[in-house]
N, C-alpha and C. Protein backbone atom coordinates (compact mmCIF):
# COMPACT_ATOMS: atom_id res chain seq x y z
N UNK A 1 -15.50 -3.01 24.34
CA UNK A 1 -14.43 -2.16 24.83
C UNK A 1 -14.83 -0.71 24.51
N UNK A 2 -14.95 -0.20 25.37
CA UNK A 2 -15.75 1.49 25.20
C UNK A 2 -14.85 2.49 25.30
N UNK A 3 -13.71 2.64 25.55
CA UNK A 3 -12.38 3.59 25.16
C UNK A 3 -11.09 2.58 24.12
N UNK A 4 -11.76 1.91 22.96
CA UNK A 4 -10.50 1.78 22.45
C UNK A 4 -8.95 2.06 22.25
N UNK A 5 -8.73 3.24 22.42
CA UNK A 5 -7.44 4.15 22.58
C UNK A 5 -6.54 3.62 23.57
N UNK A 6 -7.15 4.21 25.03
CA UNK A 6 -7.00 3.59 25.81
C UNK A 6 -6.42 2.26 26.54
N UNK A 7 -7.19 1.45 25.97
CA UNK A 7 -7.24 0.61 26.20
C UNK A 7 -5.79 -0.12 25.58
N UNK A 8 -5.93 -0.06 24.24
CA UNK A 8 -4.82 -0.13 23.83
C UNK A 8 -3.23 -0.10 24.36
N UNK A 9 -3.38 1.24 24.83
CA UNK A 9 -2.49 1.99 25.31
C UNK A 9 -1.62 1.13 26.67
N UNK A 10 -2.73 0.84 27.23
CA UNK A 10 -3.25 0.01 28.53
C UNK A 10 -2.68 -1.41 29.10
N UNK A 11 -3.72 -1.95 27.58
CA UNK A 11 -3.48 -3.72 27.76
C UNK A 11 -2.78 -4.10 26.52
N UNK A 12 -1.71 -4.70 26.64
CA UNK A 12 -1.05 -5.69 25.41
C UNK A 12 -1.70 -6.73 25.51
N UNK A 13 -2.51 -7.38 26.42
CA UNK A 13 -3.38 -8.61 25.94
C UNK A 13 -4.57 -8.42 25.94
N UNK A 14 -5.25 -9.31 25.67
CA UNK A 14 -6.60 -9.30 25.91
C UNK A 14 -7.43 -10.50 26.26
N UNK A 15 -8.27 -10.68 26.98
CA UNK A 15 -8.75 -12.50 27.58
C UNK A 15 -10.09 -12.45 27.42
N UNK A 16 -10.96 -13.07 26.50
CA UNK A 16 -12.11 -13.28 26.42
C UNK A 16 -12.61 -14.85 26.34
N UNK A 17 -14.06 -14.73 26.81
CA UNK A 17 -14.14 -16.80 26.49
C UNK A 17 -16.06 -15.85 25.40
N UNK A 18 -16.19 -17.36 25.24
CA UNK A 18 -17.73 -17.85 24.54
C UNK A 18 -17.78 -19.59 25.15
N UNK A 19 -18.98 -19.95 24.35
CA UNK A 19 -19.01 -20.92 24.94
C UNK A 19 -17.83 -21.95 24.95
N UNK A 20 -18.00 -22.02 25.79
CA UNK A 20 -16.30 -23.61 25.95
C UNK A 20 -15.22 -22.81 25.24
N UNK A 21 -14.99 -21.79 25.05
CA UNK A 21 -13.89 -21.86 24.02
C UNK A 21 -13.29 -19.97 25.36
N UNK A 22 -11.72 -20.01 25.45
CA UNK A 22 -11.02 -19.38 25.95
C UNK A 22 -9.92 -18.64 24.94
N UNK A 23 -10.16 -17.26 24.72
CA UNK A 23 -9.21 -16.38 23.82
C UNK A 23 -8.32 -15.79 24.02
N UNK A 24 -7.10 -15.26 23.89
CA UNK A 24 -5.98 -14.89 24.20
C UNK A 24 -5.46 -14.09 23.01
N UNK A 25 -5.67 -12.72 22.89
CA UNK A 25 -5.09 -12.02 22.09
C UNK A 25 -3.51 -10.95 22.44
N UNK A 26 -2.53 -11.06 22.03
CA UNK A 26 -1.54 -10.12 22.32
C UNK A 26 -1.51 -9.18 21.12
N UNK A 27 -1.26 -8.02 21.91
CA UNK A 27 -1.15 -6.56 20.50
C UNK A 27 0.69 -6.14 20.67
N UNK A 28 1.14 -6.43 19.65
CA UNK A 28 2.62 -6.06 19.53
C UNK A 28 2.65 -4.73 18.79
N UNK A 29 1.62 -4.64 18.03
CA UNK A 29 1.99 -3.27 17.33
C UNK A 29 0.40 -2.82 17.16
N UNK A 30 0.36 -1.45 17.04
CA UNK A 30 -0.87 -1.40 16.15
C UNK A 30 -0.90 0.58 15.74
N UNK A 31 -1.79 0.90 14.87
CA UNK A 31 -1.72 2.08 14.40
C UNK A 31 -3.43 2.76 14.81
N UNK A 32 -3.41 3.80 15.31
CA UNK A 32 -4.59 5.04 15.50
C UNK A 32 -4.70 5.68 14.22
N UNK A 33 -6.41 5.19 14.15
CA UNK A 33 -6.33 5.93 12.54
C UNK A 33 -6.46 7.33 12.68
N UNK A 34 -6.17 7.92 11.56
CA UNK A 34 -5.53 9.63 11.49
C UNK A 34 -4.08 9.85 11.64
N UNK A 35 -3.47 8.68 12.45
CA UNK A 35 -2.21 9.19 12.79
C UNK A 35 -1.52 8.29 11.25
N UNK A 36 -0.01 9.09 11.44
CA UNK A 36 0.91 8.71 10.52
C UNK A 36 1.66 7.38 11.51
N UNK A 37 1.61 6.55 10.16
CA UNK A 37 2.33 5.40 10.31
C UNK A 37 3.70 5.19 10.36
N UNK A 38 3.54 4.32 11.53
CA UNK A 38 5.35 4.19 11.38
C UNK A 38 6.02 3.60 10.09
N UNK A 39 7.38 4.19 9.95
CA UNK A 39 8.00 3.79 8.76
C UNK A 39 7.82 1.95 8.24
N UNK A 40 7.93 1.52 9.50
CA UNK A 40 8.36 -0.18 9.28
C UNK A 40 7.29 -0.84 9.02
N UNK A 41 6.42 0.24 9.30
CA UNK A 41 4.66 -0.37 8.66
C UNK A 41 4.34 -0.52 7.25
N UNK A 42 4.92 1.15 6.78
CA UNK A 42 4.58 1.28 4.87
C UNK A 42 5.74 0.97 4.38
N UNK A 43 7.30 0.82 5.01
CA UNK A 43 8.36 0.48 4.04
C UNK A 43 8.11 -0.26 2.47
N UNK A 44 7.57 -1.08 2.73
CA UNK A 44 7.27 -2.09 1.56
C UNK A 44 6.53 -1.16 0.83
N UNK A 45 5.33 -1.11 1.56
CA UNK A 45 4.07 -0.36 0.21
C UNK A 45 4.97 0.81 -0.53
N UNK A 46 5.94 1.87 0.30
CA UNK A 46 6.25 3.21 -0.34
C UNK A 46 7.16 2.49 -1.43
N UNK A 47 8.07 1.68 -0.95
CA UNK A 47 8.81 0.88 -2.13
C UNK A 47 8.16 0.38 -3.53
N UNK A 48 7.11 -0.67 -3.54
CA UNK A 48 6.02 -0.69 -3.98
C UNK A 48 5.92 0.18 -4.79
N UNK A 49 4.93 1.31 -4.17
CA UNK A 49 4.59 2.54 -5.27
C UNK A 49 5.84 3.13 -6.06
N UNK A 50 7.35 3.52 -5.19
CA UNK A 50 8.36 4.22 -5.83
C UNK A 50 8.49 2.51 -7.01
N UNK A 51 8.70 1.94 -7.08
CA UNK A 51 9.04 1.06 -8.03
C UNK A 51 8.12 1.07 -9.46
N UNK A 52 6.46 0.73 -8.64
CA UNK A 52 5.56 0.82 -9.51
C UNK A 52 5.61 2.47 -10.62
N UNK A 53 5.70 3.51 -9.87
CA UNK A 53 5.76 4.84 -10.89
C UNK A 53 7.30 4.90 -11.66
N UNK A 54 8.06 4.13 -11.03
CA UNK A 54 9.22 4.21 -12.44
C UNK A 54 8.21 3.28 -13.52
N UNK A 55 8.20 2.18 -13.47
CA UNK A 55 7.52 1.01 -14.53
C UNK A 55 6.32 1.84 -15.42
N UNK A 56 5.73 2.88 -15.17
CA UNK A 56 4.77 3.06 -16.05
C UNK A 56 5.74 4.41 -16.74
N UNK A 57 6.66 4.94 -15.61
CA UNK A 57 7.58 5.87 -16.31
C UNK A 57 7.92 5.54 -17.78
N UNK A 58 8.66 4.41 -17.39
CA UNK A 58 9.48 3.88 -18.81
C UNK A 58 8.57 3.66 -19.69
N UNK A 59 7.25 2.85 -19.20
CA UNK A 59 6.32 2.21 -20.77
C UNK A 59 6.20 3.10 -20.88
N UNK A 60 5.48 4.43 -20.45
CA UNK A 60 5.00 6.04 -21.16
C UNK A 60 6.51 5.96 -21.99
N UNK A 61 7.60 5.89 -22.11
CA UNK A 61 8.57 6.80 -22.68
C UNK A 61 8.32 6.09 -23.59
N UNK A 62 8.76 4.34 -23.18
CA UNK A 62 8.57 3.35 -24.62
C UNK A 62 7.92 3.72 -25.54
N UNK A 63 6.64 3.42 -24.86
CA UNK A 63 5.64 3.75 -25.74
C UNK A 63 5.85 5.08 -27.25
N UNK A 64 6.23 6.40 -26.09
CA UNK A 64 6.64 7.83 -26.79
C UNK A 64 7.73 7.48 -27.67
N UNK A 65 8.63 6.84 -27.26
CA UNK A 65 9.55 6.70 -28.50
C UNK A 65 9.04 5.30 -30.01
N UNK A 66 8.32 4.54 -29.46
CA UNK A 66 8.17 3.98 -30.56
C UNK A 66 7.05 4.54 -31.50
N UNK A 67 6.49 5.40 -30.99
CA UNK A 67 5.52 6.35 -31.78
C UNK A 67 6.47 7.33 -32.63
N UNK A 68 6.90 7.83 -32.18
CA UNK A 68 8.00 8.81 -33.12
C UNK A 68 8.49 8.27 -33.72
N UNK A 69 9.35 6.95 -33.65
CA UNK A 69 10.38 6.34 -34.48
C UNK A 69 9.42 5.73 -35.94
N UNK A 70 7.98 5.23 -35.20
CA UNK A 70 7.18 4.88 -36.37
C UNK A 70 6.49 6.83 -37.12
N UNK A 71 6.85 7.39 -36.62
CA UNK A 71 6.19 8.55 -37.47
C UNK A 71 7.58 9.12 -38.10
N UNK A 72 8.80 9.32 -37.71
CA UNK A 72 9.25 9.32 -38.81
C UNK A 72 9.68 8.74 -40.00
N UNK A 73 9.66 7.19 -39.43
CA UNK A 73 9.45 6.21 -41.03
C UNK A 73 8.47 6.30 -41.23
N UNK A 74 7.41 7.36 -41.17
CA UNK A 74 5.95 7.28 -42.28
C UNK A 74 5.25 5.44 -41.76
N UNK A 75 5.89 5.00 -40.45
CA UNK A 75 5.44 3.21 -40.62
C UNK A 75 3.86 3.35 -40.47
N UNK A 76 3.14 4.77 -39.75
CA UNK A 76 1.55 4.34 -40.08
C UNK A 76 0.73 5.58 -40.72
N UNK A 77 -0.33 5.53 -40.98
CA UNK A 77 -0.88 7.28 -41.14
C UNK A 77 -2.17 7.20 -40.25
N UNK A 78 -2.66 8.54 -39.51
CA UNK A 78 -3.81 8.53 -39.34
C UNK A 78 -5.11 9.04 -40.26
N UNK A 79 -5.92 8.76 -40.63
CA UNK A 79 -7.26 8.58 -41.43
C UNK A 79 -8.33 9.94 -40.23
N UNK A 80 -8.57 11.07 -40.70
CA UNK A 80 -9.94 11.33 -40.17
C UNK A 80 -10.66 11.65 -41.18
């Protein structure tokens, strides 16, 4: 296919054979790379990431507060 774009644009199916065997492809959706994706494409992934950067949010804080709480009970020392 020598204008992909096109083509696309063009044909929602597509009909190819090989030996003995007959193919039938339909395109319901698809994305041009460079372009911005439709919402209903990344919904999940942006969710995903917004979910994933709270979760390391909190362990960073966890983390920050159980360090303090152990440095002001003296609970470790550092050695250099």
């Amino acid at each position: 296919i020598p204008n992909k774009i096109q083509f696309l644009k063009s044909y929602p199916y597509y009909e190819t054979s090989d030996a003995g065997y007959l193919y039938y492809l339909k395109i319901d959706a698809y994305k041009i790379s460079d372009n911005v994706s439709p919402l209903e494409f990344v919904k999940e992934d942006i969710k995903n990431i917004i979910i994933n950067k709270r979760k390391v949010e909190l362990a960073r804080k966890l983390e920050d507060e159980v360090y303090e709480k152990a440095a002001e009970n003296k609970d470790f020392e550092i050695y250099r």
